[in-house]
Protein backbone atom coordinates (compact mmCIF):
# COMPACT_ATOMS: atom_id res chain seq x y z
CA UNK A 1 110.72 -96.06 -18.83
CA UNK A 2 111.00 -92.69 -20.90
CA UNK A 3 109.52 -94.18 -23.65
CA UNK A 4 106.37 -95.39 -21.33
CA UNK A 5 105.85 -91.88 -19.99
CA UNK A 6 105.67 -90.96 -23.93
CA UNK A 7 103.44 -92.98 -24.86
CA UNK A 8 100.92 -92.15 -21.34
CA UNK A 9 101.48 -88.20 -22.62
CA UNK A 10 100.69 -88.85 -25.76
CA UNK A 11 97.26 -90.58 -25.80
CA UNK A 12 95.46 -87.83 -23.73
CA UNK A 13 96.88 -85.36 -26.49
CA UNK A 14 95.05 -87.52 -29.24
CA UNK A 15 91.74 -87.60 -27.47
CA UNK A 16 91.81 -83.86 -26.79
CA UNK A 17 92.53 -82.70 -30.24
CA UNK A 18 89.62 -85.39 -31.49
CA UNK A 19 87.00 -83.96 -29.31
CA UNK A 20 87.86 -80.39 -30.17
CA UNK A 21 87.49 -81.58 -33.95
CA UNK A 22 83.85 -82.63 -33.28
CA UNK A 23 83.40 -80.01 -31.27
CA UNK A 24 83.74 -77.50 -33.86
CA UNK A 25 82.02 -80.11 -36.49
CA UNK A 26 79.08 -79.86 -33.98
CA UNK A 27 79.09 -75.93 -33.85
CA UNK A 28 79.08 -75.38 -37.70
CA UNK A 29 75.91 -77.68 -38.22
CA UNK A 30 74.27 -75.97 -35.77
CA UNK A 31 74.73 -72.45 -37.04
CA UNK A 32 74.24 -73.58 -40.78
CA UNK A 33 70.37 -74.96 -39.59
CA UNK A 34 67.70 -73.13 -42.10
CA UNK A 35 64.97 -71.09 -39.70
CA UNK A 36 61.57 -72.16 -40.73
CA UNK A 37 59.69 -69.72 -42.54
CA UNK A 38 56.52 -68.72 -41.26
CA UNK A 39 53.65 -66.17 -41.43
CA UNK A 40 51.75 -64.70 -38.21
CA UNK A 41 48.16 -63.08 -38.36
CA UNK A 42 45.74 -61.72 -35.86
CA UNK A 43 42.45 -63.14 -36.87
CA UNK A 44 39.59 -60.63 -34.76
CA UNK A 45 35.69 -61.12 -33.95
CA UNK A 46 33.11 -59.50 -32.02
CA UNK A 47 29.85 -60.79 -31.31
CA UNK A 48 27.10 -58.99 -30.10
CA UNK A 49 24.54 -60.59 -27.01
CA UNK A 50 21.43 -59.36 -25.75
CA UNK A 51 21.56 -58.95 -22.00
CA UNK A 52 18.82 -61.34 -20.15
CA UNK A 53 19.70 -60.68 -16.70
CA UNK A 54 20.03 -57.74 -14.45
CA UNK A 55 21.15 -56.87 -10.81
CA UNK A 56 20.30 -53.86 -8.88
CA UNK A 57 20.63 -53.09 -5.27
CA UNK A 58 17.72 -51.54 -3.23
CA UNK A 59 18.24 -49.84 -0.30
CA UNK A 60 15.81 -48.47 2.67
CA UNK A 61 17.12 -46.09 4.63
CA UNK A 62 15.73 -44.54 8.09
CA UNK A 63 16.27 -41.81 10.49
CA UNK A 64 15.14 -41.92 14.46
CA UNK A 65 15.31 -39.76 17.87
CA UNK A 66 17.20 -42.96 19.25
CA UNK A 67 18.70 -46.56 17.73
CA UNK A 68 16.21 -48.97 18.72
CA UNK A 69 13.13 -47.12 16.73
CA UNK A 70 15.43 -46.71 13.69
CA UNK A 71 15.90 -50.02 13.21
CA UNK A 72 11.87 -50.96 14.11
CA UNK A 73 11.06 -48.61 11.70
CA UNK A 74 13.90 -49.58 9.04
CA UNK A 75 12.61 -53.59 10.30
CA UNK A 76 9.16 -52.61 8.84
CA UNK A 77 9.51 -50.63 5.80
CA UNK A 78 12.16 -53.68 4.26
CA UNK A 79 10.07 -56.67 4.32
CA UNK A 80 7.37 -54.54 2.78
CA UNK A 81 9.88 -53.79 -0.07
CA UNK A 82 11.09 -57.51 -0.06
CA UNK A 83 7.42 -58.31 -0.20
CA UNK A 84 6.63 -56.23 -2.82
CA UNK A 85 9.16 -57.33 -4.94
CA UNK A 86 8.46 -61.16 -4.66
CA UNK A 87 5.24 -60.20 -5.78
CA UNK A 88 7.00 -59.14 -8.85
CA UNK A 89 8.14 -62.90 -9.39
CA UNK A 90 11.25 -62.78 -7.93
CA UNK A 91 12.47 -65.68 -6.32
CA UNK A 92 13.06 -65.27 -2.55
CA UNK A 93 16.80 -66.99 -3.36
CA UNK A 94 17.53 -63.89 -5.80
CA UNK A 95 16.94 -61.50 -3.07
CA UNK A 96 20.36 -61.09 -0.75
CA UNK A 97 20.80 -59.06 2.17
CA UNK A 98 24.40 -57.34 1.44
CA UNK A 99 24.48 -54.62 4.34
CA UNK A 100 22.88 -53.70 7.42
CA UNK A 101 24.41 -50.75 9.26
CA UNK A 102 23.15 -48.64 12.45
CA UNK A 103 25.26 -45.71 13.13
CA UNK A 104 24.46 -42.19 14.62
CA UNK A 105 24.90 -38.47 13.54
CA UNK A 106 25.60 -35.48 15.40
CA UNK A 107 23.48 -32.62 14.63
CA UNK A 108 24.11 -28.83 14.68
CA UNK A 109 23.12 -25.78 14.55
CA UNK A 110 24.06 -22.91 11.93
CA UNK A 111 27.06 -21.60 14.61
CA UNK A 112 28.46 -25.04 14.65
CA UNK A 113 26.91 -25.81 18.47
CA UNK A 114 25.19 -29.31 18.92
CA UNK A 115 22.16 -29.43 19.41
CA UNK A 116 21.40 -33.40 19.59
CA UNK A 117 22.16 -36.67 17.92
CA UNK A 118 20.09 -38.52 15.56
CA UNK A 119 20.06 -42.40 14.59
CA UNK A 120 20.18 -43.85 11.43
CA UNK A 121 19.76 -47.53 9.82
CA UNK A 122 20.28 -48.77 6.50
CA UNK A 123 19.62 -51.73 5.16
CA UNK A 124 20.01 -52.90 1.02
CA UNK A 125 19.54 -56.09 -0.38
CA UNK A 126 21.16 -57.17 -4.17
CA UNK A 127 17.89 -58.65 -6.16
CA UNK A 128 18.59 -60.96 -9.43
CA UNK A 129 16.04 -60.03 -12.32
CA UNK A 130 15.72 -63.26 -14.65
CA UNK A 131 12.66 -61.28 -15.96
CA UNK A 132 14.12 -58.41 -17.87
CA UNK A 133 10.72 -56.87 -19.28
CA UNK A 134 10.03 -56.35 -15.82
CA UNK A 135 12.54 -54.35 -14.53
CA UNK A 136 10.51 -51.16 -14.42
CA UNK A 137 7.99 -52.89 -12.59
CA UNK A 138 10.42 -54.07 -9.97
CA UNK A 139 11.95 -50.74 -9.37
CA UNK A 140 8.58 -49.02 -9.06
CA UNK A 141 7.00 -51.57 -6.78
CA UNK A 142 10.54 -51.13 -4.55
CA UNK A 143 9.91 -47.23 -4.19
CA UNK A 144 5.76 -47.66 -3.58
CA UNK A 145 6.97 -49.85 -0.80
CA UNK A 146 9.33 -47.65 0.84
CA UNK A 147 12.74 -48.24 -1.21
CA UNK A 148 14.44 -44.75 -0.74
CA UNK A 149 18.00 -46.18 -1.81
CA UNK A 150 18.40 -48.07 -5.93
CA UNK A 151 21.78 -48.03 -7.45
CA UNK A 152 23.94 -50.29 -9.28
CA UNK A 153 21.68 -52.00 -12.04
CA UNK A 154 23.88 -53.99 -14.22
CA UNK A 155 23.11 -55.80 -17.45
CA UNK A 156 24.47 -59.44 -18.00
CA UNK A 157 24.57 -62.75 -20.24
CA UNK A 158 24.21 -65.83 -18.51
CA UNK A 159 25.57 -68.24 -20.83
CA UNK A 160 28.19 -66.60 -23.00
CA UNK A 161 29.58 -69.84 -24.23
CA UNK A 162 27.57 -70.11 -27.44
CA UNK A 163 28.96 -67.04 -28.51
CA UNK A 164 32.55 -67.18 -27.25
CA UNK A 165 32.50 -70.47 -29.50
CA UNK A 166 30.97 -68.59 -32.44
CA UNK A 167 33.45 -65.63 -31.84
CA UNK A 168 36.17 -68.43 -31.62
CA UNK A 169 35.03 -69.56 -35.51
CA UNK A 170 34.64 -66.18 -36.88
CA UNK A 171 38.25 -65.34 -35.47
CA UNK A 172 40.01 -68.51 -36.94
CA UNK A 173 38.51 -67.95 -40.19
CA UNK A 174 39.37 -64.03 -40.60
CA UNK A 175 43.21 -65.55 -39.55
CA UNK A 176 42.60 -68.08 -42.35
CA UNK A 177 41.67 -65.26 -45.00
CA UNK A 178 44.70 -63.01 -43.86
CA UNK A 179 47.21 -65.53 -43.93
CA UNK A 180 45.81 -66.90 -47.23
CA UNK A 181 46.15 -63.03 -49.07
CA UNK A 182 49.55 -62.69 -47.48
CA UNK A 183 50.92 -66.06 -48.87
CA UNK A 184 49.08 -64.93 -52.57
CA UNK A 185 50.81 -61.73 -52.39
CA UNK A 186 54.12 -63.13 -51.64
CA UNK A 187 54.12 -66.07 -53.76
CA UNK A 188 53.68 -68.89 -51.60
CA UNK A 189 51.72 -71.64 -50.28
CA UNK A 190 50.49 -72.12 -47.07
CA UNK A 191 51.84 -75.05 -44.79
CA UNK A 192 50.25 -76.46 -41.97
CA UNK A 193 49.70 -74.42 -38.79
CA UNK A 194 52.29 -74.26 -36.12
CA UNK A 195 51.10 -72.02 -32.82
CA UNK A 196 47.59 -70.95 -32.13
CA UNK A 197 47.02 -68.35 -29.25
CA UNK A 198 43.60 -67.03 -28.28
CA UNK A 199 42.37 -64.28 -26.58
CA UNK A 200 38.98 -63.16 -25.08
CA UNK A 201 37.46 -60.27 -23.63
CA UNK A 202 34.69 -60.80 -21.91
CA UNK A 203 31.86 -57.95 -21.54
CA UNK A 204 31.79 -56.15 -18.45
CA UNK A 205 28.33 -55.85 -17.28
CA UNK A 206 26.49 -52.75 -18.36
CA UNK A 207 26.09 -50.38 -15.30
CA UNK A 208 23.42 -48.12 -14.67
CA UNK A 209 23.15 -45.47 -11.73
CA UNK A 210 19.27 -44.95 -11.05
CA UNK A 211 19.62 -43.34 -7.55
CA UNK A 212 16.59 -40.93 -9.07
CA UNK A 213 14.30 -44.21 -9.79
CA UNK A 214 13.97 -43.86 -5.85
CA UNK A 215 12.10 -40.56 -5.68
CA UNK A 216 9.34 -42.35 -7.77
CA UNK A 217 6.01 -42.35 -7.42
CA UNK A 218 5.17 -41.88 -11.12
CA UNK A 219 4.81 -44.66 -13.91
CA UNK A 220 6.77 -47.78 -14.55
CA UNK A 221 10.98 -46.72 -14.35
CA UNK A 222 12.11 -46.67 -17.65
CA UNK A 223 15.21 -49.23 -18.28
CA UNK A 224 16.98 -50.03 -20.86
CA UNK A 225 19.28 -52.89 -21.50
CA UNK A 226 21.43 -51.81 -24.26
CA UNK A 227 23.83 -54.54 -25.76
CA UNK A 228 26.93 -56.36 -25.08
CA UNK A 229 29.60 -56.91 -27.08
CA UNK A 230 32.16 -60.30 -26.48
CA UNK A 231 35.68 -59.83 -28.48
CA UNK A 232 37.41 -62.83 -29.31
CA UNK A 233 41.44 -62.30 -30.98
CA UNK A 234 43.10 -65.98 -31.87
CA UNK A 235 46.79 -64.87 -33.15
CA UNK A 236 47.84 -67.99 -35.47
CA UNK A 237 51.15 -69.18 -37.28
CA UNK A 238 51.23 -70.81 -40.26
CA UNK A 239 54.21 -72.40 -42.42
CA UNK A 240 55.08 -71.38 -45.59
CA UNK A 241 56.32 -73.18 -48.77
């Protein structure tokens, strides 16, 4: 019987010690692993686009003795401007109403006493310009109309996807070039490519405040759409041998 209880206490023993042999077997493998050796570049382009859209808002804004004439009056003097600029070409679908607001103002005298209450109505619709030689034309048509309100003309690219892919190229091969001076300079070859990680910045639209296009009267607005530029970073690994 004492020999049996032996023998039970002994076998655990054995397969405790065995696992904590490959246990530390396991651990010094694992720290004596080689870290592959690498190089990381930025490769950087910017291309430059020629806006070929634009967006303004244009506003008409009137002032009466009570609400109802306001807005008649406000009523009439918009669809002349909406009318003048379709005459311009623009699409009726480019031309969105984006606020129409009737609100009232106290008025008083130099003491601070009032002396009566006056209504006013605004209304400003956000036009599309797919025509950008005729901006000018467009603004100045607005104001002849009655447009007393323009602000907010931005410049844009509608399709920006030929040149993100050409800023995507130019990138990757300015990463190729860097990585390839690096690995002369340090006396090595260049492996095969392990990460790639790209970056874009968009262009924010160009913005232009022309509140003074609205006290017109004279020639054609002058506008000018300026440039855009679209920055593309890739940031690529490469092995080294």
């Amino acid at each position: 019987m004492e020999v049996t209880m032996r023998t039970k206490l002994l076998i655990p023993s054995i397969f405790i010690i065995a696992a904590l042999a490959l246990s530390a077997c396991s651990a010094s493998i694992s720290i004596g692993q080689a870290q592959p050796r690498t190089i990381n570049v930025t490769g950087n382009s910017q291309v430059i686009m020629t806006p070929d859209i634009a967006y303004v808002s244009i506003g008409v804004h009137s002032e009466a003795a009570s609400a109802a004439e306001a807005v008649a009056a406000n009523n009439t003097q918009t669809q002349a401007v909406i009318e003048a600029i379709k005459a311009q070409g623009v699409d009726a679908k480019d031309i969105q109403t984006t606020n129409f607001s009737v609100y009232q103002q106290q008025q008083t005298s130099p003491n601070g006493e009032v002396t009566g209450t006056v209504f006013m109505t605004d209304n400003t619709v956000y036009v599309t310009m797919r025509d950008i030689a005729k901006i000018g034309t467009i603004l100045d048509a607005s104001v002849k109309a009655g447009a007393n309100s323009i602000y907010g003309i931005t410049f844009d690219v509608q399709n920006k996807e030929a040149a993100m892919a050409s800023g995507r190229d130019e990138a990757m091969a300015d990463a190729q070039a860097q990585a390839e001076q690096l690995a002369s300079g340090a006396g090595v070859k260049l492996g095969a490519v392990q990460n790639i990680s790209y970056y874009s910045s968009s262009p924010s639209p160009i913005y232009y405040d022309n509140k003074a296009a609205a006290a017109g009267g004279g020639a054609n607005v002058p506008i000018s759409p300026g440039q855009l530029t679209l920055t593309v970073s890739v940031g690529v690994t490469y092995g080294i041998k």
